[in-house]
Structures are given as C-alpha cells and as structure tokens.
C-alpha atoms as a PDB file:
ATOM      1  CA  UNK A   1     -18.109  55.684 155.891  1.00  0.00           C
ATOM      2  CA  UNK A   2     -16.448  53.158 153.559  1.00  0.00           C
ATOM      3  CA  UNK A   3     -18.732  50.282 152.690  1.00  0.00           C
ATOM      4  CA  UNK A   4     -16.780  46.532 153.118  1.00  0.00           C
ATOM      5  CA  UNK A   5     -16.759  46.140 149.615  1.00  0.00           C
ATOM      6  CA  UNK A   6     -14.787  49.177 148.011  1.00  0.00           C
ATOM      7  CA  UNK A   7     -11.606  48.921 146.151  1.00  0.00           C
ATOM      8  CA  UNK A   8      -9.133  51.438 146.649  1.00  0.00           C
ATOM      9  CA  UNK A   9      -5.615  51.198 144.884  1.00  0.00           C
ATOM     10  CA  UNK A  10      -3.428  54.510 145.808  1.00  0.00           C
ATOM     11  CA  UNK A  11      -5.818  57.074 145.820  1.00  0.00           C
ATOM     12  CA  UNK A  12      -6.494  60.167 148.177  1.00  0.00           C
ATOM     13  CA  UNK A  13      -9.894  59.546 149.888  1.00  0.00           C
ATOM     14  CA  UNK A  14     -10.412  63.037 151.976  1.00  0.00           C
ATOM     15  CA  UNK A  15     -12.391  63.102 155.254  1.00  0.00           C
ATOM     16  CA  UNK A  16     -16.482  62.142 155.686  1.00  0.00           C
ATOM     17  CA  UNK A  17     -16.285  60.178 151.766  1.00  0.00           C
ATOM     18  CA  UNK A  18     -18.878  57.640 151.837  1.00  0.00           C
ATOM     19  CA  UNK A  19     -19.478  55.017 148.914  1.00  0.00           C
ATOM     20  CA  UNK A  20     -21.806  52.265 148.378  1.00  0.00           C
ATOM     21  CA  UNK A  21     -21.061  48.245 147.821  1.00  0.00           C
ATOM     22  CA  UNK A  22     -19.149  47.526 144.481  1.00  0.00           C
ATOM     23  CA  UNK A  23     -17.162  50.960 144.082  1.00  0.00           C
ATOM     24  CA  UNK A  24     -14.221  50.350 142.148  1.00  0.00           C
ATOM     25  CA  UNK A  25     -11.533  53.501 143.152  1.00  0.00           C
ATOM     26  CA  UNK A  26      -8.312  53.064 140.720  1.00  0.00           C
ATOM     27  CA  UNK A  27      -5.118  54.779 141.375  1.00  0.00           C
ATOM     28  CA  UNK A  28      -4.027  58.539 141.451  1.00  0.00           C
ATOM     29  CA  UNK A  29      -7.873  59.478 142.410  1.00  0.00           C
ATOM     30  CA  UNK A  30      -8.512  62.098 144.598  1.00  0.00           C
ATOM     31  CA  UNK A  31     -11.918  62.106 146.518  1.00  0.00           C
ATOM     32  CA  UNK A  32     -12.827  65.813 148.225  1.00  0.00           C
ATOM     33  CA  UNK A  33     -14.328  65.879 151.686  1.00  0.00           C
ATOM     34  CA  UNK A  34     -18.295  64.859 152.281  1.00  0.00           C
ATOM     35  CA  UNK A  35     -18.284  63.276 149.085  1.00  0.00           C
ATOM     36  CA  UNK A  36     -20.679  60.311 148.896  1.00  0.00           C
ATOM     37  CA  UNK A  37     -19.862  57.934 145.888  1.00  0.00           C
ATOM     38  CA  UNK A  38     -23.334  55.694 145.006  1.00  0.00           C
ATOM     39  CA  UNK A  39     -23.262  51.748 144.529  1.00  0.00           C
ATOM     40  CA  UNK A  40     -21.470  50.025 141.854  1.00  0.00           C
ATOM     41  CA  UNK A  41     -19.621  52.950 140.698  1.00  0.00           C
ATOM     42  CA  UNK A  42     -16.256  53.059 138.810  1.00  0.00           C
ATOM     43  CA  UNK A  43     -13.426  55.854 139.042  1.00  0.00           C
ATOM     44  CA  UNK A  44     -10.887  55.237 136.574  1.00  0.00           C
ATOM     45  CA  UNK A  45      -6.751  56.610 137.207  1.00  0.00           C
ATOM     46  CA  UNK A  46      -6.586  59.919 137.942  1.00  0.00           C
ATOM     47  CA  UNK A  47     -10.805  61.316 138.706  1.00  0.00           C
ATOM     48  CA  UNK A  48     -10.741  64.314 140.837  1.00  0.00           C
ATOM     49  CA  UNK A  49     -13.872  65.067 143.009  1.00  0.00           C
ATOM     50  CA  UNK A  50     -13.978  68.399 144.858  1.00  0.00           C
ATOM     51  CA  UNK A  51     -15.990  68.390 148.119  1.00  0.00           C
ATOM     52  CA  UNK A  52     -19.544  67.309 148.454  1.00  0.00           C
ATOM     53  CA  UNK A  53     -20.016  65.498 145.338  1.00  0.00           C
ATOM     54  CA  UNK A  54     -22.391  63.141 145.272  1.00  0.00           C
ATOM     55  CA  UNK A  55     -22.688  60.701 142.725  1.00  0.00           C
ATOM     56  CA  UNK A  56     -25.398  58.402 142.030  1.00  0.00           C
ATOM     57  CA  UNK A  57     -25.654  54.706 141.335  1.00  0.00           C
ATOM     58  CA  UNK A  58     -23.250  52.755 138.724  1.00  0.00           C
ATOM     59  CA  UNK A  59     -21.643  55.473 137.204  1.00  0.00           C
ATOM     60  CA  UNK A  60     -18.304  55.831 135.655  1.00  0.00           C
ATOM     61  CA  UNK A  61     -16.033  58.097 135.180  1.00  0.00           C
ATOM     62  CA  UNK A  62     -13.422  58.159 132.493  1.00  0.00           C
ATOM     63  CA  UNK A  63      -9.383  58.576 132.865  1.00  0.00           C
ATOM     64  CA  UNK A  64      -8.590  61.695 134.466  1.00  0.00           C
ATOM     65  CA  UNK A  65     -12.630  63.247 134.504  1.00  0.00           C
ATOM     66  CA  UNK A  66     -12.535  65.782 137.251  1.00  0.00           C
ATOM     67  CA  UNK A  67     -15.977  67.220 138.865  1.00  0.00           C
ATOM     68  CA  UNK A  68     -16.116  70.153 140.804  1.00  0.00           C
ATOM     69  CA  UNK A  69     -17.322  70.941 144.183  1.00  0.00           C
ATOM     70  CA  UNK A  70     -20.937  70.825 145.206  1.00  0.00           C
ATOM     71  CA  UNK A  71     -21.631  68.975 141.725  1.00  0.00           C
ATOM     72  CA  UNK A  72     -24.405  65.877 141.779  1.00  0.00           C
ATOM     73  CA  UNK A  73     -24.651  63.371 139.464  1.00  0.00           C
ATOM     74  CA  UNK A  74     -27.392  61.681 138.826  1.00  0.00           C
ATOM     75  CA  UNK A  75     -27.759  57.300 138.794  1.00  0.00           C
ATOM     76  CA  UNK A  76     -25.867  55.783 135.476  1.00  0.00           C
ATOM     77  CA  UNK A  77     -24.326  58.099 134.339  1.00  0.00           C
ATOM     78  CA  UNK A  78     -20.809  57.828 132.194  1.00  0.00           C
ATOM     79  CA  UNK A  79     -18.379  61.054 132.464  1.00  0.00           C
ATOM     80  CA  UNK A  80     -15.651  60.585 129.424  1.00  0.00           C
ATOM     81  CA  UNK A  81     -12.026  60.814 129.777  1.00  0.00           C
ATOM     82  CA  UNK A  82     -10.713  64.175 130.510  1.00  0.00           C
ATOM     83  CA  UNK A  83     -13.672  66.081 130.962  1.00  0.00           C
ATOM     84  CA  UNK A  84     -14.916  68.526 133.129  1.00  0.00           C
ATOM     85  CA  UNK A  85     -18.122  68.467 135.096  1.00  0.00           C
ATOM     86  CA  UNK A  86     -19.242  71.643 136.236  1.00  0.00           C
ATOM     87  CA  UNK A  87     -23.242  71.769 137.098  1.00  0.00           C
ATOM     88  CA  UNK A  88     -24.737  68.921 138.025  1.00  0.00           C
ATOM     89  CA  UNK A  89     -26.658  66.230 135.938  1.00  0.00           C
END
C-alpha cells in the first residue's frame, strides 16, 4: 500500500511495495516486490531494491545505492552513492 503522502517521479514501484508518510522516491528507482519502505525516507535517482527489503525509518539512500533481496535496514540509516548493500544492518 502507498501511503497519501509519497512522491514518486518515474520510478518502477513492483507489486505489494508499501512506504510510510514523507517518502521521497526520485527518478530511475526501481522498488522489488513486498518491499516496505519506512517513514520519511529518501531514494535518490537510480536506488535499486530487490524484493522484500525493508527499510526502516528516515533513511537515505545515495545516487544509484542498490540493496539486494531479503536485505533490512535498520531506522536512520544513510547508504552512500553507489554502494552495495548486501546483509542487512
């Protein structure tokens, strides 16, 4: 489920994504399925997600970070540009 208050600008959201109030998606994003996106988070151009990530709260994630599948991340946490997340946080 989409909250009312996300911003998506031409990115790929994937079946069953569901973000919290505040999320900021910028363009050329791609969002696997069952991914759930926490509150006040921030995906800058070009942040891949593979399936059933979860993020937590107010997190961002640099130009072009990607995180693989089944990854979570916990609450305020920044990912820099171009890296890659493979175990979670």
């Amino acid at each position: 489920m989409i909250s009312s208050s996300v911003f998506v600008l031409g990115s790929g959201l994937a079946f069953g994504v569901t973000t919290g109030h505040g999320v900021m998606i910028l363009g050329q994003c791609g969002v696997g399925h069952g991914t759930t996106i926490g509150e006040g988070s921030y995906l800058s151009g070009g942040v891949y997600f593979g399936g059933t990530v979860t993020t937590g709260k107010f997190c961002f994630f640099g130009l072009r970070a990607t995180v693989y599948d089944k990854v979570q991340i916990c609450d305020d946490v920044i990912v820099s540009a171009s890296s890659i997340d493979r175990k979670s946080t």
